[in-house]
PDB file of N, CA and C in Angstrom:
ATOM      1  N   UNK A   1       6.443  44.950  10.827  1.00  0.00           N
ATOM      2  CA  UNK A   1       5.505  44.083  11.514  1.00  0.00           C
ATOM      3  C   UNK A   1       5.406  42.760  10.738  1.00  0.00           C
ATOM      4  N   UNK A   2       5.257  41.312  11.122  1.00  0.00           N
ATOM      5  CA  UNK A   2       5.696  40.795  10.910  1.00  0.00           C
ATOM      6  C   UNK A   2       3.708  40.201   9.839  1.00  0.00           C
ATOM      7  N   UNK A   3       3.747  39.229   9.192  1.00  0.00           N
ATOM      8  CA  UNK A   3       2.437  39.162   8.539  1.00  0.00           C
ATOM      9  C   UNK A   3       1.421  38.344   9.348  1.00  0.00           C
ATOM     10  N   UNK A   4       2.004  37.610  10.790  1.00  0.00           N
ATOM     11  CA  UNK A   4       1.226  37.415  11.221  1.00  0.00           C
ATOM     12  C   UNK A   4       0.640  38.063  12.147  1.00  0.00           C
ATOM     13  N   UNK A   5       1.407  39.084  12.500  1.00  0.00           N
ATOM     14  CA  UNK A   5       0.991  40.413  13.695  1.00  0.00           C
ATOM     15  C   UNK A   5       1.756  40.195  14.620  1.00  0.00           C
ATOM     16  N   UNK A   6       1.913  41.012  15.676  1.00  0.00           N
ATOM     17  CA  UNK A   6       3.075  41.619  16.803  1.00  0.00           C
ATOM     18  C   UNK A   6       2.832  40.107  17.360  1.00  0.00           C
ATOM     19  N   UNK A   7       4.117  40.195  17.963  1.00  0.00           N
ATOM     20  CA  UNK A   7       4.522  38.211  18.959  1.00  0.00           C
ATOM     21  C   UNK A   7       3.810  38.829  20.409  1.00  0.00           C
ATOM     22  N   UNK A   8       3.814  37.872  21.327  1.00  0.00           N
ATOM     23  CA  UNK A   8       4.785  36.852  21.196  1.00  0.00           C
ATOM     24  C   UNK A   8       4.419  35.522  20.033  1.00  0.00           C
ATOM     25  N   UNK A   9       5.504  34.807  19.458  1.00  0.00           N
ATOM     26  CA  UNK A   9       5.408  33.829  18.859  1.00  0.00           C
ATOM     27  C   UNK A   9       6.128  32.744  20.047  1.00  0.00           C
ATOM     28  N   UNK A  10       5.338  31.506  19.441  1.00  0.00           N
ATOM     29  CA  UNK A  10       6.066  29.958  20.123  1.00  0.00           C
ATOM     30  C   UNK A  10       5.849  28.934  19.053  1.00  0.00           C
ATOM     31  N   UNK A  11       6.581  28.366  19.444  1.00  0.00           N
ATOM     32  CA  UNK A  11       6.920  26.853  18.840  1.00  0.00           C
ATOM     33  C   UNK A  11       7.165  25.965  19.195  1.00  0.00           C
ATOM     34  N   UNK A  12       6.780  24.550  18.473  1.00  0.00           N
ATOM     35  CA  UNK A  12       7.215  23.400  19.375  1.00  0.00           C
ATOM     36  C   UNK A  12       7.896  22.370  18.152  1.00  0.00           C
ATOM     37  N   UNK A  13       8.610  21.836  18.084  1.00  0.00           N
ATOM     38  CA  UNK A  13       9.141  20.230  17.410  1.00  0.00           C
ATOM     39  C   UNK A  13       8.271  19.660  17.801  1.00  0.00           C
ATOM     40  N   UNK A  14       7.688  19.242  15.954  1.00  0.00           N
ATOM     41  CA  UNK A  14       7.031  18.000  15.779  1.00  0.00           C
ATOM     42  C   UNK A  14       7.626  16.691  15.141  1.00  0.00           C
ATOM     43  N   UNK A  15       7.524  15.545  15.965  1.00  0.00           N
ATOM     44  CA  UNK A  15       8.685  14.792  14.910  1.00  0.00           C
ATOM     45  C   UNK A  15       7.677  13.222  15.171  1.00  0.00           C
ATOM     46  N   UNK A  16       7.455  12.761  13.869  1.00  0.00           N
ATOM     47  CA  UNK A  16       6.656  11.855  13.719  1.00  0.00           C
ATOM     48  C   UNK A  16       7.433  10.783  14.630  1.00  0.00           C
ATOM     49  N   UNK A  17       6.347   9.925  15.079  1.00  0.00           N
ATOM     50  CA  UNK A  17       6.393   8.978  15.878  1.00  0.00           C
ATOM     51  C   UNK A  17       6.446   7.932  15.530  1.00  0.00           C
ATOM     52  N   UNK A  18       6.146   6.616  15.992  1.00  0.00           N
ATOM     53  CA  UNK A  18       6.112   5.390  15.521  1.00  0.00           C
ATOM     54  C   UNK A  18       4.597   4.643  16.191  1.00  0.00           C
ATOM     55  N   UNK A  19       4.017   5.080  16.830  1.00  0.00           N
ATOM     56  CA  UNK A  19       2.536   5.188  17.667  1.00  0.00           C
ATOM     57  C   UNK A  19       1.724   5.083  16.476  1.00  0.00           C
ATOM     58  N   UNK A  20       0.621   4.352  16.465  1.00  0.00           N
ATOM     59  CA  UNK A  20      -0.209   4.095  15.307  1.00  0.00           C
ATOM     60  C   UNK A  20       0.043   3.731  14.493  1.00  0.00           C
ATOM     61  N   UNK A  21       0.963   2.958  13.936  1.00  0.00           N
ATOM     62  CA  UNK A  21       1.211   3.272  12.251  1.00  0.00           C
ATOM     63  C   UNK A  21       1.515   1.849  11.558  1.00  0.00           C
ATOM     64  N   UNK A  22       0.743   0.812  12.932  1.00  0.00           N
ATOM     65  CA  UNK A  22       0.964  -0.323  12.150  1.00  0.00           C
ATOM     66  C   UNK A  22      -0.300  -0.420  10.963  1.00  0.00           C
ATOM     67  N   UNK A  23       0.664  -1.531  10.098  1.00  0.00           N
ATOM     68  CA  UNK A  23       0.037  -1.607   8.662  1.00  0.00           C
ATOM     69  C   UNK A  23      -1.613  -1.871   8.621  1.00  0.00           C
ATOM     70  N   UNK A  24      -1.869  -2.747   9.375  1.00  0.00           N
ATOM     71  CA  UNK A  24      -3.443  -2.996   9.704  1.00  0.00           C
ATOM     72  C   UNK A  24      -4.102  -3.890   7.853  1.00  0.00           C
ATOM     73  N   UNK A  25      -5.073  -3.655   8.510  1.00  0.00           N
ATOM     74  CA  UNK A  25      -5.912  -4.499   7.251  1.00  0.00           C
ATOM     75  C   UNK A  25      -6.437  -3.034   5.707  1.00  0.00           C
ATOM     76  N   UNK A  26      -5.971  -4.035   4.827  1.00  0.00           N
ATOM     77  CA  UNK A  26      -6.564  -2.736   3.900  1.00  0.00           C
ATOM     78  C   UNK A  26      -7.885  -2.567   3.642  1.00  0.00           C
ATOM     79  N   UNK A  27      -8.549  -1.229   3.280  1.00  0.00           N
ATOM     80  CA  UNK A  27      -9.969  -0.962   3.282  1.00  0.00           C
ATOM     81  C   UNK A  27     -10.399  -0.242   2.112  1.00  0.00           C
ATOM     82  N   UNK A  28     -11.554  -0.613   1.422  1.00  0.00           N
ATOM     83  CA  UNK A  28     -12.072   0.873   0.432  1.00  0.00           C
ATOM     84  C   UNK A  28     -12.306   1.803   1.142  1.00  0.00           C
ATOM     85  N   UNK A  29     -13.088   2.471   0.390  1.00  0.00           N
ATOM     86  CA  UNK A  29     -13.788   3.943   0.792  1.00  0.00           C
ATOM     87  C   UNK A  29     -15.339   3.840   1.440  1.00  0.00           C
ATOM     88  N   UNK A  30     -15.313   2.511   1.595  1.00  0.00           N
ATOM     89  CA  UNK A  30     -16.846   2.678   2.540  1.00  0.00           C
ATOM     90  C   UNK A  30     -16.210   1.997   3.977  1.00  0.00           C
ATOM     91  N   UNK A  31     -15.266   1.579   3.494  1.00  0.00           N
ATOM     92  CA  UNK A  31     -14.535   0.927   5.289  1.00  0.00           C
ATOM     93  C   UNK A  31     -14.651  -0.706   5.272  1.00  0.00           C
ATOM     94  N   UNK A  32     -15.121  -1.356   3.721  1.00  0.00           N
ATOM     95  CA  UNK A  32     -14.929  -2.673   3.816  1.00  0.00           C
ATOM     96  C   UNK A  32     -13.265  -3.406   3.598  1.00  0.00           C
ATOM     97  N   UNK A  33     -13.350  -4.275   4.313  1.00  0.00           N
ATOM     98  CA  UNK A  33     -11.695  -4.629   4.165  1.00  0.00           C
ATOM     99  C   UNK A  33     -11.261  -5.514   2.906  1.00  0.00           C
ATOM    100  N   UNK A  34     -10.790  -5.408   2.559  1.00  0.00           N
ATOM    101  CA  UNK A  34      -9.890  -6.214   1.269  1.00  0.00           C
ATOM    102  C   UNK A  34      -9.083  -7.329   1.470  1.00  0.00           C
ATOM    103  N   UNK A  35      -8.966  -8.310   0.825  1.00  0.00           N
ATOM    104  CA  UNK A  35      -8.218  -9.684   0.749  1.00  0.00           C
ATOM    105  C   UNK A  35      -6.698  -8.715  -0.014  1.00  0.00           C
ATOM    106  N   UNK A  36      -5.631 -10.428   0.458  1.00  0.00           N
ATOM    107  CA  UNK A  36      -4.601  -9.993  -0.250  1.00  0.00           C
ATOM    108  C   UNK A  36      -4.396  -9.551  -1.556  1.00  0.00           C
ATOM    109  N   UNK A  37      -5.634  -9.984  -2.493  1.00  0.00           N
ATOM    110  CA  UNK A  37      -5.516 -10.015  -3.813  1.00  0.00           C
ATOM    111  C   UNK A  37      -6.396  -8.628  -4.347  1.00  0.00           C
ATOM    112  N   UNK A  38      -7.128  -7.858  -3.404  1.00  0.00           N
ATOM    113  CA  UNK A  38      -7.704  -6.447  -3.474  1.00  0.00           C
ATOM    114  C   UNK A  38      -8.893  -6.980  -3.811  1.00  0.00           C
ATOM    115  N   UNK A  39      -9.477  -7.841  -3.374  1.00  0.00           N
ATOM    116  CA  UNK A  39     -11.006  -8.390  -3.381  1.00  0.00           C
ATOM    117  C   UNK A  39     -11.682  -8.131  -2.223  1.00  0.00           C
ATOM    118  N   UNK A  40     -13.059  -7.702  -2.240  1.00  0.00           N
ATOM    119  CA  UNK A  40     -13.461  -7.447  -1.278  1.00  0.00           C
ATOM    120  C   UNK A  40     -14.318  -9.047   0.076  1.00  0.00           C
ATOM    121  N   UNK A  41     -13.655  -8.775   1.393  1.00  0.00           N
ATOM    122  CA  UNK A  41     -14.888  -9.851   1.885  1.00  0.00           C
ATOM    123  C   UNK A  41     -15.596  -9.515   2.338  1.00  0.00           C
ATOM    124  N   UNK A  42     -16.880 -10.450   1.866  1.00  0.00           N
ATOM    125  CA  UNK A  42     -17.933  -9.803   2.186  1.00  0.00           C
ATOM    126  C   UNK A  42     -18.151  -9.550   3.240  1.00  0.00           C
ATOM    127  N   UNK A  43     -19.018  -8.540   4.291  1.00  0.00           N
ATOM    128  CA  UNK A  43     -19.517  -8.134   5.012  1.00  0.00           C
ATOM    129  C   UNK A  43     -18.766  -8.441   6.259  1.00  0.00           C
ATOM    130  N   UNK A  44     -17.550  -8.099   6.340  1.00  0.00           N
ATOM    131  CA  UNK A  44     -16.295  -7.513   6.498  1.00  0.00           C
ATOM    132  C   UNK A  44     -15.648  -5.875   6.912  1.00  0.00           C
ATOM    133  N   UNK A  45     -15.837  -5.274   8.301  1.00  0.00           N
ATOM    134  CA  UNK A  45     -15.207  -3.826   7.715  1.00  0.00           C
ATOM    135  C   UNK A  45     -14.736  -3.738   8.915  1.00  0.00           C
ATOM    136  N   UNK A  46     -14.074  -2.400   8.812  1.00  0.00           N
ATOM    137  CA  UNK A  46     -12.555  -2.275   9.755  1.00  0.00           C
ATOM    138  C   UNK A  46     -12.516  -0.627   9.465  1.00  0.00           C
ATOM    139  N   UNK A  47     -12.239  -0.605  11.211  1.00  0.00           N
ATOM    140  CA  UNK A  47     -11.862   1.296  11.344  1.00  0.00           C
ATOM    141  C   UNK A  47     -10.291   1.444  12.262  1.00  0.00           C
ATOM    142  N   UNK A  48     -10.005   2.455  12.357  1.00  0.00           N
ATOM    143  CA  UNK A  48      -9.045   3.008  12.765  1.00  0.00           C
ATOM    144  C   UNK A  48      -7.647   1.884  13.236  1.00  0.00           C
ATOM    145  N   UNK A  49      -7.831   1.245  14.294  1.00  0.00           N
ATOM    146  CA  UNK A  49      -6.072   0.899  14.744  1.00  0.00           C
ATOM    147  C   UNK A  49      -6.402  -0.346  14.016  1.00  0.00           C
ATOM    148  N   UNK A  50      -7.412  -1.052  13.592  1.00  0.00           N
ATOM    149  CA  UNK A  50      -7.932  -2.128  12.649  1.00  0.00           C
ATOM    150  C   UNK A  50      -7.601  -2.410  10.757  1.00  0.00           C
ATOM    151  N   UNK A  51      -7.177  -0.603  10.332  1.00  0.00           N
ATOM    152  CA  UNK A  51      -7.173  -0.443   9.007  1.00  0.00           C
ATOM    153  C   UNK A  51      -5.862   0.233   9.014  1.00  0.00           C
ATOM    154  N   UNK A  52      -5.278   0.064   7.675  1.00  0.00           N
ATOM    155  CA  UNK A  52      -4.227   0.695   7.279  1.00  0.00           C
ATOM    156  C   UNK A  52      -4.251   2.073   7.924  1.00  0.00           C
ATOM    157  N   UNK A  53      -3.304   2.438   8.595  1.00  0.00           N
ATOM    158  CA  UNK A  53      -2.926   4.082   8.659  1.00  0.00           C
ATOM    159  C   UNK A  53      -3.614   5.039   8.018  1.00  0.00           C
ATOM    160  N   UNK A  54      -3.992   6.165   7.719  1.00  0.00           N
ATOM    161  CA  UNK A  54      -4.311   6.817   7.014  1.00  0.00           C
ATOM    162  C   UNK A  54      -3.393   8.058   7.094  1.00  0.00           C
ATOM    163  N   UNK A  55      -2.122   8.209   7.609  1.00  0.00           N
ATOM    164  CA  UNK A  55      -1.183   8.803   7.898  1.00  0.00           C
ATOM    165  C   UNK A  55      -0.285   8.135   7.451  1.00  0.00           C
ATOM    166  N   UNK A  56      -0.226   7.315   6.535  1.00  0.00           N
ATOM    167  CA  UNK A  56       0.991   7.192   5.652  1.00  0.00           C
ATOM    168  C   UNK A  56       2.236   6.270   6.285  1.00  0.00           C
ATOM    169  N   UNK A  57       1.813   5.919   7.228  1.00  0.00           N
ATOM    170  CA  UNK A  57       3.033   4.689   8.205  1.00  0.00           C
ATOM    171  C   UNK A  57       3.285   6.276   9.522  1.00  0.00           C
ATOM    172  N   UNK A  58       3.136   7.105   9.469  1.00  0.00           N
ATOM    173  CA  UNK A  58       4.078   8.116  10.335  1.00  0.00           C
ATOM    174  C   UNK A  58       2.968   8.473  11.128  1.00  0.00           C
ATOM    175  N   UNK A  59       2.964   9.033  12.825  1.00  0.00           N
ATOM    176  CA  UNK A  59       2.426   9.301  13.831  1.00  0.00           C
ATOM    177  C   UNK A  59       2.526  10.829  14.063  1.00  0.00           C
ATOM    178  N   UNK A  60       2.284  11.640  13.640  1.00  0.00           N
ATOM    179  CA  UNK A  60       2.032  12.993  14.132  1.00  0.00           C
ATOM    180  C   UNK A  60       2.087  13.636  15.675  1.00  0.00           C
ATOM    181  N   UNK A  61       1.613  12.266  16.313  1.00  0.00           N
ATOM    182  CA  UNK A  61       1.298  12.814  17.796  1.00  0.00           C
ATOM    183  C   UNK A  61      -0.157  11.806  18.358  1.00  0.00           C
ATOM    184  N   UNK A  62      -0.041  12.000  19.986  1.00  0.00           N
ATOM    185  CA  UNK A  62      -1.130  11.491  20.365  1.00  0.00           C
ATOM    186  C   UNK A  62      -2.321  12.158  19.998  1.00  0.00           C
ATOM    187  N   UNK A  63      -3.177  10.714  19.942  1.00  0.00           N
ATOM    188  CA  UNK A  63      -4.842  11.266  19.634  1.00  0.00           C
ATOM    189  C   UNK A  63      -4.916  11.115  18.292  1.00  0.00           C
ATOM    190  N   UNK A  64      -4.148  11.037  17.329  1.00  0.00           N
ATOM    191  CA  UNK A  64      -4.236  10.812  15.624  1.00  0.00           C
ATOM    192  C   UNK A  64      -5.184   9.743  15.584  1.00  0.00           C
ATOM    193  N   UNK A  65      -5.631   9.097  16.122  1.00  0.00           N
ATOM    194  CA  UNK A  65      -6.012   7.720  15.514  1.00  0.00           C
ATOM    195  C   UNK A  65      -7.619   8.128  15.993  1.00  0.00           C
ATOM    196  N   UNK A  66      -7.934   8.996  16.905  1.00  0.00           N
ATOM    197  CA  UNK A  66      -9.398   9.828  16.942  1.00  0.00           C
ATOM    198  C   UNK A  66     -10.297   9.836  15.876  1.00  0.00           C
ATOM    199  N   UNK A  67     -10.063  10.468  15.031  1.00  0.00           N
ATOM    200  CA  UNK A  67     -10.407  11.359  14.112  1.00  0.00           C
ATOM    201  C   UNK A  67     -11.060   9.991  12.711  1.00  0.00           C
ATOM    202  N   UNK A  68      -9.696   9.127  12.173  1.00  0.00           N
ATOM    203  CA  UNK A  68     -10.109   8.326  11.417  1.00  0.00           C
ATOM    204  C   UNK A  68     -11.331   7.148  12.301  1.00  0.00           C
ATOM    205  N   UNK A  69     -11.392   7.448  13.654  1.00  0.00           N
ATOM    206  CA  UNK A  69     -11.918   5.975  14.233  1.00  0.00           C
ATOM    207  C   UNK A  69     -13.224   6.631  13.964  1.00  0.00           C
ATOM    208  N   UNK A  70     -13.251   7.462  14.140  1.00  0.00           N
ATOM    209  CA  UNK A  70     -15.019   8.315  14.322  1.00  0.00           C
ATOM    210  C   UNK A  70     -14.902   8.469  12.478  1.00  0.00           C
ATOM    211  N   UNK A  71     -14.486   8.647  11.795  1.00  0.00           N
ATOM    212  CA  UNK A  71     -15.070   8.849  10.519  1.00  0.00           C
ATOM    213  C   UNK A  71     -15.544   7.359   9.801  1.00  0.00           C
ATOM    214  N   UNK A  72     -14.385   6.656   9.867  1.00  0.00           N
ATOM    215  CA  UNK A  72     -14.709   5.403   9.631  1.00  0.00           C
ATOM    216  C   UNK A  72     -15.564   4.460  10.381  1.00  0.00           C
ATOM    217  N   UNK A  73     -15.875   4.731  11.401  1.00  0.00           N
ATOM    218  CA  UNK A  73     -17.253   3.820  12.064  1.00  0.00           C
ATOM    219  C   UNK A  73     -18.094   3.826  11.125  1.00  0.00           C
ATOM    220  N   UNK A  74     -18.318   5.611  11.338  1.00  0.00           N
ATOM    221  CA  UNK A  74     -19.556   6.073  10.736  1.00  0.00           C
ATOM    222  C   UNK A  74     -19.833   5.291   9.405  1.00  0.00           C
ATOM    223  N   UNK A  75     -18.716   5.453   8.251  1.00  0.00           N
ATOM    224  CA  UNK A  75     -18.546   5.064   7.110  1.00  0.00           C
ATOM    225  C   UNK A  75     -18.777   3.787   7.022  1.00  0.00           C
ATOM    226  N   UNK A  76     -18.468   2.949   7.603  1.00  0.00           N
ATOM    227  CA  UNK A  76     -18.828   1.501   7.771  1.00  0.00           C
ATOM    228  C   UNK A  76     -19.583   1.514   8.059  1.00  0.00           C
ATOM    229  N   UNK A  77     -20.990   2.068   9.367  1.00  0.00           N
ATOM    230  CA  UNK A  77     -22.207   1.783  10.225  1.00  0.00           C
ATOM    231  C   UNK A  77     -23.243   1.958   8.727  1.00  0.00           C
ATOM    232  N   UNK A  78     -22.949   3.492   8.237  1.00  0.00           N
ATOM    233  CA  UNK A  78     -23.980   3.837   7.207  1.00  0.00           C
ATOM    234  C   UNK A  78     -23.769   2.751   6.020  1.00  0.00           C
ATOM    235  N   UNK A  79     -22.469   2.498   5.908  1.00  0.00           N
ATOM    236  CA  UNK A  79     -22.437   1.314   4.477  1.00  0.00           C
ATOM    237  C   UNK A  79     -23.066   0.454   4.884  1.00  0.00           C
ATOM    238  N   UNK A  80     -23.145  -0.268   5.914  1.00  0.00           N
ATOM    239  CA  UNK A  80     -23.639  -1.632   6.641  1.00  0.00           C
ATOM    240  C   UNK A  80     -25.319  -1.511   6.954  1.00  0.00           C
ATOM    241  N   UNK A  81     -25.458  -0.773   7.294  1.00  0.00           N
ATOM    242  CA  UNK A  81     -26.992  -0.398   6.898  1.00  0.00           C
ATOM    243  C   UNK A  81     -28.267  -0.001   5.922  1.00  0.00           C
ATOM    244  N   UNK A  82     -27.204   0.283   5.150  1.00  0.00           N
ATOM    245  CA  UNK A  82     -27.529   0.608   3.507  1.00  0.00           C
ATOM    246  C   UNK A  82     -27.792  -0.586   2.747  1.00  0.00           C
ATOM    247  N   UNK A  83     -26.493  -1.716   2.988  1.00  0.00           N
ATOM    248  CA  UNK A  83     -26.210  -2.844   2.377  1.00  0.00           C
ATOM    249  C   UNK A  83     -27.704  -3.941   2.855  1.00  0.00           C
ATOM    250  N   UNK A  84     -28.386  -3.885   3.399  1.00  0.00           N
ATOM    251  CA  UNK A  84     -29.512  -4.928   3.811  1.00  0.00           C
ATOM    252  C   UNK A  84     -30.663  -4.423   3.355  1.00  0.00           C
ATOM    253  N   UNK A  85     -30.782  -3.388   2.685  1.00  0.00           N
ATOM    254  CA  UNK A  85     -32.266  -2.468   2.033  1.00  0.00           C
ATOM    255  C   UNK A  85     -32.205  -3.695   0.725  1.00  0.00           C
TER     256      UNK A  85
END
């Protein structure tokens, strides 16, 4: 028996794409964007098809770009709201 348990098994080819993966603007970790020289401008920020890839230049498949757009809003909305206290 096999370790994942009796089949049927399926499969599909995954083969990275070229969809998403332009270079975009670079960002820290709160989602503010960076100058050429890795300086930050101020009050400045950038999510998903706006910021560098977070997939490394390569496309996995449709819908990849979901996931970073909703984390990074967030990450930017809460930094940006924080930043005026």
């Amino acid at each position: 028996m096999p370790a994942l348990g009796p089949g049927p098994f399926y499969a599909m080819k995954l083969i990275p794409g070229d969809i998403g993966t332009f270079p975009g603007l670079r960002v820290d970790g709160h989602a503010r964007v960076l100058d050429g020289q890795g300086a930050l401008i101020s009050g400045l920020y950038a999510a998903r098809n706006d910021m560098t890839s977070v997939m490394g230049g390569t496309c996995p498949g449709a819908g990849i770009t979901i996931g970073p757009a909703l984390t990074f809003g967030y990450i930017a909305a809460r930094h940006a709201a924080s930043a005026g206290r």
